[in-house]
PDB file of N, CA and C in Angstrom:
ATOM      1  N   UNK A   1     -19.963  22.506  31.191  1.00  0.00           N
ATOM      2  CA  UNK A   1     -19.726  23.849  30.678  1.00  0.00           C
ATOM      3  C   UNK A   1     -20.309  23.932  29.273  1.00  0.00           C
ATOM      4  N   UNK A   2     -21.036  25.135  28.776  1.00  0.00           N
ATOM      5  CA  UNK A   2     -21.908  24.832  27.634  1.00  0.00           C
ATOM      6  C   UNK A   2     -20.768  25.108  26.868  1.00  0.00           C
ATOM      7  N   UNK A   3     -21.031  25.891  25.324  1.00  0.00           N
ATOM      8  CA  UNK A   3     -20.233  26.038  24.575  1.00  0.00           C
ATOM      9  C   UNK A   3     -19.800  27.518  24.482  1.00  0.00           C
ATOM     10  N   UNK A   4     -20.699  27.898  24.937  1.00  0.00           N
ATOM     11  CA  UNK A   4     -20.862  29.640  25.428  1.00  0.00           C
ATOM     12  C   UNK A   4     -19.893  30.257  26.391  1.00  0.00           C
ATOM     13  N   UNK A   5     -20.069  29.447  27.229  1.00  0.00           N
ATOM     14  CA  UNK A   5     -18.982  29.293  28.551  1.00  0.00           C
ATOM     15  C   UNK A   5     -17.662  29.125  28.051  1.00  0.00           C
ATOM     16  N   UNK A   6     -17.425  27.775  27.083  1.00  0.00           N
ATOM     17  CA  UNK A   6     -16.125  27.845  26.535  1.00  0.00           C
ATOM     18  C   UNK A   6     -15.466  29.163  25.778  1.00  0.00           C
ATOM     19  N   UNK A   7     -16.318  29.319  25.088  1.00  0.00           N
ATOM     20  CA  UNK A   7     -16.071  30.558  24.041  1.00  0.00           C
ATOM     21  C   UNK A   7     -15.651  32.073  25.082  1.00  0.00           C
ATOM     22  N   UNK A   8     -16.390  32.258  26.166  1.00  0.00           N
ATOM     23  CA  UNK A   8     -15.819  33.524  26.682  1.00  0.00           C
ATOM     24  C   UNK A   8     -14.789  33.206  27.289  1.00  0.00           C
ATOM     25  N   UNK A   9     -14.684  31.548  27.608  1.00  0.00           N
ATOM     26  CA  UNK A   9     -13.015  31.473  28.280  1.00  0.00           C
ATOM     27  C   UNK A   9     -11.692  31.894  27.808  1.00  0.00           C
ATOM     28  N   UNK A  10     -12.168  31.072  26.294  1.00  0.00           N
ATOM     29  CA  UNK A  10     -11.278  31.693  25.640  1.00  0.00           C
ATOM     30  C   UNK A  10     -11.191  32.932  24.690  1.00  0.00           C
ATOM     31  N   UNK A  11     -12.335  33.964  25.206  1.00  0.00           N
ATOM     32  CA  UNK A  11     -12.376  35.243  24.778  1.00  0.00           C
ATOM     33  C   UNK A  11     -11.409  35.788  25.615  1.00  0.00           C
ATOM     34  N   UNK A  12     -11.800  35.986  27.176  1.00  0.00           N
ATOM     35  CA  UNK A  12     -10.806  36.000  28.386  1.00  0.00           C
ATOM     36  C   UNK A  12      -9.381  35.605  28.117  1.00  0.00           C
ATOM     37  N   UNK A  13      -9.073  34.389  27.829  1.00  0.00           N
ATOM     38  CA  UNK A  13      -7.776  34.340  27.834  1.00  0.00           C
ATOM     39  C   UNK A  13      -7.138  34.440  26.815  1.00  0.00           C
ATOM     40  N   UNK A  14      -7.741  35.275  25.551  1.00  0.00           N
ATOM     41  CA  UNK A  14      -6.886  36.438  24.558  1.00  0.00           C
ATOM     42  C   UNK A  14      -6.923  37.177  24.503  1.00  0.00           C
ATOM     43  N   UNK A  15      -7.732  38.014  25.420  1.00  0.00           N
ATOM     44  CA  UNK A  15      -7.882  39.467  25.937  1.00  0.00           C
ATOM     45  C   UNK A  15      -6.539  39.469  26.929  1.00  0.00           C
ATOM     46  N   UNK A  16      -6.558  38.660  27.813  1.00  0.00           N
ATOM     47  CA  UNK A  16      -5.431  38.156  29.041  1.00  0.00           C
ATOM     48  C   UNK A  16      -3.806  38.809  28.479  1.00  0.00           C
ATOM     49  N   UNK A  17      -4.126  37.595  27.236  1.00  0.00           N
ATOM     50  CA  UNK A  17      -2.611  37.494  26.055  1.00  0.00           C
ATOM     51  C   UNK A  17      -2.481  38.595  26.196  1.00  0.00           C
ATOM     52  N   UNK A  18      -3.274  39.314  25.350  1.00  0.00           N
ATOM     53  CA  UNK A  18      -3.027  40.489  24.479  1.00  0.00           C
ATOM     54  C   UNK A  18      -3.062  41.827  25.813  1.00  0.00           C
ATOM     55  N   UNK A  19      -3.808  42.065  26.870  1.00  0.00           N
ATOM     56  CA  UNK A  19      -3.007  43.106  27.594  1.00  0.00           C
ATOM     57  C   UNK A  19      -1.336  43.018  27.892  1.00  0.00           C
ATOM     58  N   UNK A  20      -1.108  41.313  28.261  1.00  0.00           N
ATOM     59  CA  UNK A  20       0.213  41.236  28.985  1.00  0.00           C
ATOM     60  C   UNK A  20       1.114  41.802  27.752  1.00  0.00           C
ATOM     61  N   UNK A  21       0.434  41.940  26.557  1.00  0.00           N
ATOM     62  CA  UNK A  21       1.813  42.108  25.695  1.00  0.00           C
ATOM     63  C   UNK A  21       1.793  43.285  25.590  1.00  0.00           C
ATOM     64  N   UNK A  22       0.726  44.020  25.351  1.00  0.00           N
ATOM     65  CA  UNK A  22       0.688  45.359  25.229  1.00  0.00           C
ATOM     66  C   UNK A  22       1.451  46.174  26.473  1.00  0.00           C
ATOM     67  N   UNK A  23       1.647  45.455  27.274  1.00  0.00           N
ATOM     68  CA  UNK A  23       1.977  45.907  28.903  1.00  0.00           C
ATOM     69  C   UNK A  23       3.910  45.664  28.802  1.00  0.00           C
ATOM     70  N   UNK A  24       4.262  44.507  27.930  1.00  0.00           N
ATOM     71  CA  UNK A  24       5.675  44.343  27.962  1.00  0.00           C
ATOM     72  C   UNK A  24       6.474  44.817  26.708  1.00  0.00           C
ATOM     73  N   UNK A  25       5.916  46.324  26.209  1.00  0.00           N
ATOM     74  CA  UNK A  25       6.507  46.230  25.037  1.00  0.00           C
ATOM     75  C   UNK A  25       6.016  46.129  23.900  1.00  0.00           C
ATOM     76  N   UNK A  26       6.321  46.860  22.907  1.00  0.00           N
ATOM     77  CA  UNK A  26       6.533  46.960  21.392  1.00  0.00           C
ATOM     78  C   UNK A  26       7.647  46.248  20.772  1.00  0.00           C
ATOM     79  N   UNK A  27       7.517  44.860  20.212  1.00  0.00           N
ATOM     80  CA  UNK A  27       8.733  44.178  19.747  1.00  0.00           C
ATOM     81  C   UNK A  27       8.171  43.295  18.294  1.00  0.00           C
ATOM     82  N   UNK A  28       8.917  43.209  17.350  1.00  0.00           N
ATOM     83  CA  UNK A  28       7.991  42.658  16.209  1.00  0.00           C
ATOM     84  C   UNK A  28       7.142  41.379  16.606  1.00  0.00           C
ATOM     85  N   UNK A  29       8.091  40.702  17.212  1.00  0.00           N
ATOM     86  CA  UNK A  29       7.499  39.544  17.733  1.00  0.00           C
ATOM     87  C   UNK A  29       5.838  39.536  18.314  1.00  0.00           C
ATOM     88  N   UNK A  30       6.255  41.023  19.094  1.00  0.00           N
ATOM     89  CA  UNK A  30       4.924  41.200  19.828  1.00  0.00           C
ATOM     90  C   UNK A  30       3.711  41.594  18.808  1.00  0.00           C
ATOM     91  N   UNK A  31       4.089  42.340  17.873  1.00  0.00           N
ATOM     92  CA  UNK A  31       3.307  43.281  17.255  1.00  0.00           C
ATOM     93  C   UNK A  31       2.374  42.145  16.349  1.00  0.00           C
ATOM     94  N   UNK A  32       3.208  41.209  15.754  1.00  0.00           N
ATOM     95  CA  UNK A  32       2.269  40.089  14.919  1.00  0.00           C
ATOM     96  C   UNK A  32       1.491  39.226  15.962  1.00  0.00           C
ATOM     97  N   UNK A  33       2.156  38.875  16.786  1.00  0.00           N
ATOM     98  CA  UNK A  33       1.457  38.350  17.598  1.00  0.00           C
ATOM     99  C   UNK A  33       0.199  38.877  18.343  1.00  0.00           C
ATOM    100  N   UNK A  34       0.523  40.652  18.202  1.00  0.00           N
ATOM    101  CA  UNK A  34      -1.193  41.266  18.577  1.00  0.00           C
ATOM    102  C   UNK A  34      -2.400  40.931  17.590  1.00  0.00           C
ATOM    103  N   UNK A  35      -1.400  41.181  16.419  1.00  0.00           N
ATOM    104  CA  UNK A  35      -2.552  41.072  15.238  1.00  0.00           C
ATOM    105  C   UNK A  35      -2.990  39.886  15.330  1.00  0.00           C
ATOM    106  N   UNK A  36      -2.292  38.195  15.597  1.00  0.00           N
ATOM    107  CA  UNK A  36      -3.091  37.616  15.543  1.00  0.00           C
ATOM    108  C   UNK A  36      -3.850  37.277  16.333  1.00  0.00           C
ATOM    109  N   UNK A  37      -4.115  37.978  17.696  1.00  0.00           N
ATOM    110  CA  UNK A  37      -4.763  37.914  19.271  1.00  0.00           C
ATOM    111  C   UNK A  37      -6.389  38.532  17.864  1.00  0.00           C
ATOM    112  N   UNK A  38      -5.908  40.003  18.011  1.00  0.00           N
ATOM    113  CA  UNK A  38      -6.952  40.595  17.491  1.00  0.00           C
ATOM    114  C   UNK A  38      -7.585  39.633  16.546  1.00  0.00           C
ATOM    115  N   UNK A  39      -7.371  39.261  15.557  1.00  0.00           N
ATOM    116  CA  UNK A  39      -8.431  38.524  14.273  1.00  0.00           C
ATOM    117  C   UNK A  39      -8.603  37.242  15.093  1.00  0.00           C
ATOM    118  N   UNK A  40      -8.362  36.503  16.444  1.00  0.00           N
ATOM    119  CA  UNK A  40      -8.825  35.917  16.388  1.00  0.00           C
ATOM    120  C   UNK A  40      -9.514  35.605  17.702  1.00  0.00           C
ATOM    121  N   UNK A  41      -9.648  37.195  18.208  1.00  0.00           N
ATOM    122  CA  UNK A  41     -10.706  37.643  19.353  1.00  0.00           C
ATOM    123  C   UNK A  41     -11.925  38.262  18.091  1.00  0.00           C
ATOM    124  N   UNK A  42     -11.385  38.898  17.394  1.00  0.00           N
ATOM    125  CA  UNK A  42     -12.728  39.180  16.180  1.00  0.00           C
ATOM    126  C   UNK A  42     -13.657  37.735  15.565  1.00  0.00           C
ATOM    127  N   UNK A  43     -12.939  37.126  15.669  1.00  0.00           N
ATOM    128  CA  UNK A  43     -13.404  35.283  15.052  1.00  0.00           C
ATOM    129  C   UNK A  43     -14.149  34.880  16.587  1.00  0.00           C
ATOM    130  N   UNK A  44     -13.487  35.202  17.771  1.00  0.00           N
ATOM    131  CA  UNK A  44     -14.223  34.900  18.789  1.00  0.00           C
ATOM    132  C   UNK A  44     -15.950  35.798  19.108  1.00  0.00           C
ATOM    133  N   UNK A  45     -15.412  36.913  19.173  1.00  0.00           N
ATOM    134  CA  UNK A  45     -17.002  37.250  19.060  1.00  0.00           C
ATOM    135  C   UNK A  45     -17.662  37.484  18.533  1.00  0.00           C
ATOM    136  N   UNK A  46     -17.621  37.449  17.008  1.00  0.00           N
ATOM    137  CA  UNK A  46     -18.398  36.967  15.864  1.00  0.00           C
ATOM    138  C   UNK A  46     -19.107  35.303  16.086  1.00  0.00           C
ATOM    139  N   UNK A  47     -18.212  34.797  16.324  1.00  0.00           N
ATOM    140  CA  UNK A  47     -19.282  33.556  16.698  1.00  0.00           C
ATOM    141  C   UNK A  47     -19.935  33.560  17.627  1.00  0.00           C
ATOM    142  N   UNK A  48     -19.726  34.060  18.808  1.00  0.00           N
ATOM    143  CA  UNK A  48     -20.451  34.236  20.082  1.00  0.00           C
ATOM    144  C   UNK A  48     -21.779  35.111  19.657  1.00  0.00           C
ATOM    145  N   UNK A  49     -21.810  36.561  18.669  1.00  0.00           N
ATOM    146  CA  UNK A  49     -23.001  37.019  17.920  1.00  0.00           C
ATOM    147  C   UNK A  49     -23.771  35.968  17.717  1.00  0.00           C
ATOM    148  N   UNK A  50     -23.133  35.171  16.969  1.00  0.00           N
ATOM    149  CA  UNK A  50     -24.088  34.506  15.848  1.00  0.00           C
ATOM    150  C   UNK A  50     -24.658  33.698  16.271  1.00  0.00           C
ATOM    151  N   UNK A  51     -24.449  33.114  17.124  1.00  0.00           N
ATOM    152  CA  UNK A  51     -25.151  32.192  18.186  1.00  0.00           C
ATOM    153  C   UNK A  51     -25.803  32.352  19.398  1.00  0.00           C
ATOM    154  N   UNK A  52     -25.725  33.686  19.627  1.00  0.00           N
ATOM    155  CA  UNK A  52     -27.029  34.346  19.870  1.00  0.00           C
ATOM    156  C   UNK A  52     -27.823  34.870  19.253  1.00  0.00           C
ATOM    157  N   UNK A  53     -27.743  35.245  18.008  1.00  0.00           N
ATOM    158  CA  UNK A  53     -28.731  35.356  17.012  1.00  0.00           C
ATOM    159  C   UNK A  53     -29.290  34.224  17.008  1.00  0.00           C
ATOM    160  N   UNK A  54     -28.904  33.171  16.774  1.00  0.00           N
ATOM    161  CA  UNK A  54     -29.900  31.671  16.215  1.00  0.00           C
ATOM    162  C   UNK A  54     -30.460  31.502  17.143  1.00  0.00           C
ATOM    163  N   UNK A  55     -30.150  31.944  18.487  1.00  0.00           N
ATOM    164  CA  UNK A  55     -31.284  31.389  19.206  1.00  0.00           C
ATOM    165  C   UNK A  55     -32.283  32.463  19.491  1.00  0.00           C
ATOM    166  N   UNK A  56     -31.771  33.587  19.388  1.00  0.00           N
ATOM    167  CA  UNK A  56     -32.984  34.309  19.322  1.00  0.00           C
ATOM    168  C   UNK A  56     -33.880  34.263  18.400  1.00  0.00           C
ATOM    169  N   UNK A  57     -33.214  33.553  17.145  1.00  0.00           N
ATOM    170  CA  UNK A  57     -34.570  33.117  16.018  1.00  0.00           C
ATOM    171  C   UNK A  57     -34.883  32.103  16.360  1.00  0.00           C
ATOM    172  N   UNK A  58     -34.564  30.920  17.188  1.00  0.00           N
ATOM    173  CA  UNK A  58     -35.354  29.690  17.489  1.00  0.00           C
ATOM    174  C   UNK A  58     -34.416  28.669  16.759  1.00  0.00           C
ATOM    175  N   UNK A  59     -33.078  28.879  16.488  1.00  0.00           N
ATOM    176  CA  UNK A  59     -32.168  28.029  15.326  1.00  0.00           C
ATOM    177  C   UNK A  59     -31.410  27.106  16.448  1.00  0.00           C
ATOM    178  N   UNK A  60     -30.400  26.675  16.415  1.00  0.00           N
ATOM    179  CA  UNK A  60     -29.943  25.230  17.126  1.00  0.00           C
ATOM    180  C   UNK A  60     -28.249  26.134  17.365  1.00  0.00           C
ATOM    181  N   UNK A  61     -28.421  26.636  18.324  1.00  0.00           N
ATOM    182  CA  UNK A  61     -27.066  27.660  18.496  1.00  0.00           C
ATOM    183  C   UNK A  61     -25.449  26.672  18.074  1.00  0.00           C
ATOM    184  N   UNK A  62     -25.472  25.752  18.621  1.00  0.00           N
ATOM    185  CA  UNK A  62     -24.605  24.534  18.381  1.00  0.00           C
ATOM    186  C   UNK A  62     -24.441  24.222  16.921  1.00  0.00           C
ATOM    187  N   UNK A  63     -25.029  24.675  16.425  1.00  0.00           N
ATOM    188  CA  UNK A  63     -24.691  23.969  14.571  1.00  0.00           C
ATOM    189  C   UNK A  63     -23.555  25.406  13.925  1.00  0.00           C
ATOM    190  N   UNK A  64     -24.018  26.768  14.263  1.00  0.00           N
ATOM    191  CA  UNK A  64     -23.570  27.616  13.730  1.00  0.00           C
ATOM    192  C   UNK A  64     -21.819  27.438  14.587  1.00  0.00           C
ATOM    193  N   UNK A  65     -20.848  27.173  12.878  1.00  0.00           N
ATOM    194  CA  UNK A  65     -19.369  27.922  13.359  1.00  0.00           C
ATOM    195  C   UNK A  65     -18.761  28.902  13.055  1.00  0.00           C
ATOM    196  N   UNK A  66     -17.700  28.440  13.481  1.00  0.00           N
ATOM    197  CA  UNK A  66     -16.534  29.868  13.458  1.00  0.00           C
ATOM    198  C   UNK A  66     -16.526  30.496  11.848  1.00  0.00           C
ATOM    199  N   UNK A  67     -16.387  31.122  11.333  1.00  0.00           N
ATOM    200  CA  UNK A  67     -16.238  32.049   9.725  1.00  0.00           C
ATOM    201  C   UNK A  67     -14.843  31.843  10.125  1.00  0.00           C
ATOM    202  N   UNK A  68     -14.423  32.023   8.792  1.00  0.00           N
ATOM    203  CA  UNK A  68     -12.791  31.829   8.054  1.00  0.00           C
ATOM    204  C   UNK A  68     -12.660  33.253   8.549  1.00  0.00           C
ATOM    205  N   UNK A  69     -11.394  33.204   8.719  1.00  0.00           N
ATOM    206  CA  UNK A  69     -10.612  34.687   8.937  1.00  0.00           C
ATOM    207  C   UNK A  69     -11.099  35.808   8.159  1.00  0.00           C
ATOM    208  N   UNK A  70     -10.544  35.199   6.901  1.00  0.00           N
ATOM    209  CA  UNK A  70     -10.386  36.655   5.643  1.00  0.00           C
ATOM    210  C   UNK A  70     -12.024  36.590   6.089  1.00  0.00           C
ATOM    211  N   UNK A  71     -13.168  35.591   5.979  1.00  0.00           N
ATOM    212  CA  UNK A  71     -15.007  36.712   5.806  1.00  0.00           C
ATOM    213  C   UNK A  71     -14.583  37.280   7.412  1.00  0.00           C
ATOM    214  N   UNK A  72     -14.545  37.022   8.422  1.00  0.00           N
ATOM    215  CA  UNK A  72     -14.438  37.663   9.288  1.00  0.00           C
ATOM    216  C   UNK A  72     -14.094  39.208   9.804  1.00  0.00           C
ATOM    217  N   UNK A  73     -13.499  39.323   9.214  1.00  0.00           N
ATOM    218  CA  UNK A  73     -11.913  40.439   8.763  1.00  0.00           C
ATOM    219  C   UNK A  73     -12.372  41.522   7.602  1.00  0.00           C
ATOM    220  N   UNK A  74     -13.165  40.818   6.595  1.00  0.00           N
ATOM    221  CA  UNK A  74     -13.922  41.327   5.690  1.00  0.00           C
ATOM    222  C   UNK A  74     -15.359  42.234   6.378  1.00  0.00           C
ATOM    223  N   UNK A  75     -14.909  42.385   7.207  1.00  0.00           N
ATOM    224  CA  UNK A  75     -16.800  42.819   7.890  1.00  0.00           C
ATOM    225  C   UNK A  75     -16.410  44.195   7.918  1.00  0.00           C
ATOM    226  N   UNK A  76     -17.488  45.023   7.542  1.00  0.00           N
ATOM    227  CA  UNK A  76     -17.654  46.680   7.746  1.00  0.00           C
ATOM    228  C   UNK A  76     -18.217  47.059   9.628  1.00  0.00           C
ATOM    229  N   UNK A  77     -17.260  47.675   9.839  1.00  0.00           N
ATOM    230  CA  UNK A  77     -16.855  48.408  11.136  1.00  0.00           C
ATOM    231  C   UNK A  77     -17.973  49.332  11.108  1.00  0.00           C
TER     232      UNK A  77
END
């Protein structure tokens, strides 16, 4: 399984998370726990970008990682 493969698995299974919760309820518990699905499905396909960028420039997709939360989070929408 490449690394690509890994990465949408576990894109999939915090998308997964995050419907079932949205599906059982509004509870604080739940609500932080969305936020941290979200920043760290945003951390998921930010790296998945970026490593298709490098290889579309000819770069070594495997070297580029994950960004820290806060630059992540920091990005204009």
């Amino acid at each position: 399984m490449s690394q690509d493969d890994d990465l949408h698995q576990r894109i999939s299974n915090l998308v997964d998370e995050e419907h079932e919760l949205r599906e059982t309820g509004a509870s604080p518990a739940h609500a932080e726990r969305l936020a941290e699905l979200e920043r760290q499905l945003d951390q998921a396909w930010d790296l998945l970008r970026r490593r298709q960028a490098a290889r579309e420039f000819g770069r070594d997709a495997s070297q580029v990682r994950e960004q820290p939360e806060a630059q992540v989070e920091g990005y204009m929408q």
